[in-house]
Protein backbone atom coordinates (compact mmCIF):
# COMPACT_ATOMS: atom_id res chain seq x y z
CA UNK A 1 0.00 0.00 0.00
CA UNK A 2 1.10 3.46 -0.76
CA UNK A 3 1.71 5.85 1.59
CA UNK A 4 -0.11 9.56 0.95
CA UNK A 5 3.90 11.12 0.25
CA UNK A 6 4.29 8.13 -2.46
CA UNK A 7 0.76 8.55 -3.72
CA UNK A 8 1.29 12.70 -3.99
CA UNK A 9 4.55 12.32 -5.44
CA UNK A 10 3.25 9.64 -8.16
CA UNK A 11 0.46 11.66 -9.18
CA UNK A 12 2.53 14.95 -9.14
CA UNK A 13 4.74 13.32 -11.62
CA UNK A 14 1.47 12.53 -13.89
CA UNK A 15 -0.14 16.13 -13.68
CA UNK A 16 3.56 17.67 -14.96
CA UNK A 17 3.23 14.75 -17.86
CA UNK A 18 -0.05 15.53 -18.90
CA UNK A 19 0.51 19.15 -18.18
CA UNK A 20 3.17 18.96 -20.65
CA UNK A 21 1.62 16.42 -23.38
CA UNK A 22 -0.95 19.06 -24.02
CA UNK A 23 1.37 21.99 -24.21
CA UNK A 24 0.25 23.67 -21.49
CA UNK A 25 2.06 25.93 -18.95
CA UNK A 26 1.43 26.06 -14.84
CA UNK A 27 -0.20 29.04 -15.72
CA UNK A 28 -2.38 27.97 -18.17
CA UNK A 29 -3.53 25.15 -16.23
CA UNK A 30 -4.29 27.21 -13.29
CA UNK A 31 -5.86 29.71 -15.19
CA UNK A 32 -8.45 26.86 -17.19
CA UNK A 33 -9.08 25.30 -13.33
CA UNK A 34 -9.97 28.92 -11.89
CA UNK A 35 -12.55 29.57 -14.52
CA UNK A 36 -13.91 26.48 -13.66
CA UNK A 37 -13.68 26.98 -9.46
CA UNK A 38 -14.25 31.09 -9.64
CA UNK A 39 -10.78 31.67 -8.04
CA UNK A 40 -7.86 33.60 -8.72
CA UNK A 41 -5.33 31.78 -11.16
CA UNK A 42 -2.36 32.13 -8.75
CA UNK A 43 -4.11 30.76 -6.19
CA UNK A 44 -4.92 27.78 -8.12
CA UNK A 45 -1.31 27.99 -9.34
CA UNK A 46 0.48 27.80 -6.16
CA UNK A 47 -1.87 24.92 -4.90
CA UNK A 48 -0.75 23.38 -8.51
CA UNK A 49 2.70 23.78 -7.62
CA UNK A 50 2.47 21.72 -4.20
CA UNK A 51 0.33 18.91 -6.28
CA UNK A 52 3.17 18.90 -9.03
CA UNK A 53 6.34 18.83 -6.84
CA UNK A 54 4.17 15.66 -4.86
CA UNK A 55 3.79 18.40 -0.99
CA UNK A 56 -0.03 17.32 -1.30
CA UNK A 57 -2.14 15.09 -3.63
CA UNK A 58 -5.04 16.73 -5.00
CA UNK A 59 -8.84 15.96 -4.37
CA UNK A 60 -10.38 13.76 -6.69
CA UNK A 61 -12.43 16.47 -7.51
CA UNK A 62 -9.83 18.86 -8.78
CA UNK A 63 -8.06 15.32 -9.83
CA UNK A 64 -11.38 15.30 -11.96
CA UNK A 65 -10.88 19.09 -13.48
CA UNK A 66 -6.76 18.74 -14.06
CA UNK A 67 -7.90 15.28 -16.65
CA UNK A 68 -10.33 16.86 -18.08
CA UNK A 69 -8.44 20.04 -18.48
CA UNK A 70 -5.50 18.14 -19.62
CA UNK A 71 -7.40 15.85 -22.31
CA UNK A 72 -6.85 12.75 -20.19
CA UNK A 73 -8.86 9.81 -18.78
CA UNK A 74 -8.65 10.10 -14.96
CA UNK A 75 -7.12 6.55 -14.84
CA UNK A 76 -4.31 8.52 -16.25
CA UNK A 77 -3.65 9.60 -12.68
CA UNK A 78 -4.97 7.06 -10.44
CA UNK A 79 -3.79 3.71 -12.49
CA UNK A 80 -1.31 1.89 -10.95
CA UNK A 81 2.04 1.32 -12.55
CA UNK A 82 2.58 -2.26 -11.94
CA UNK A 83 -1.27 -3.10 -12.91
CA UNK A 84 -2.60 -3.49 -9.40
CA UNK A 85 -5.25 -1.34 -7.65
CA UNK A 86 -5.79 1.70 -8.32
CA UNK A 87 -4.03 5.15 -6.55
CA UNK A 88 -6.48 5.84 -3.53
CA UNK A 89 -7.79 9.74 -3.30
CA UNK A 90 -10.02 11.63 -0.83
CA UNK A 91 -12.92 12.98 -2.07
């Protein structure tokens, strides 16, 4: 079993992949999930930074906003890497 450090640090590592695969910038990530949430973009983009360097894992829900955001299935974040169950998050 994972613990929540491994898990925020794996999906961390999957949000800068994805982040990257559709050309996007920290910026324009957080700005696309403040529009969504009604909050300032640097907010967004400093909790962004914590999610990406693996500090804190994000909710499912943002979790939820960064795939589709991003263009990717959320099993894109939460699969796990040998095949076995799935990356746990809080909802």
């Amino acid at each position: 079993m994972l613990t929540t450090k491994q898990r925020a640090a794996i999906v961390g590592e999957r949000i800068v992949s994805a982040r990257k695969r559709k050309g996007m910038s920290q910026v324009d990530l957080a700005t696309a999930l403040a529009a969504r949430y009604g909050k300032e973009p640097e907010t967004v983009r400093r909790s962004l930074v914590n999610n990406e360097t693996g500090k804190y894992a994000p909710r499912l829900h943002m979790l939820q906003a960064i795939a589709e955001a991003t263009d990717q299935p959320l099993e894109f974040f939460t699969a796990a890497e040998d095949g076995g169950a799935p990356v746990p998050f809080p909802a």
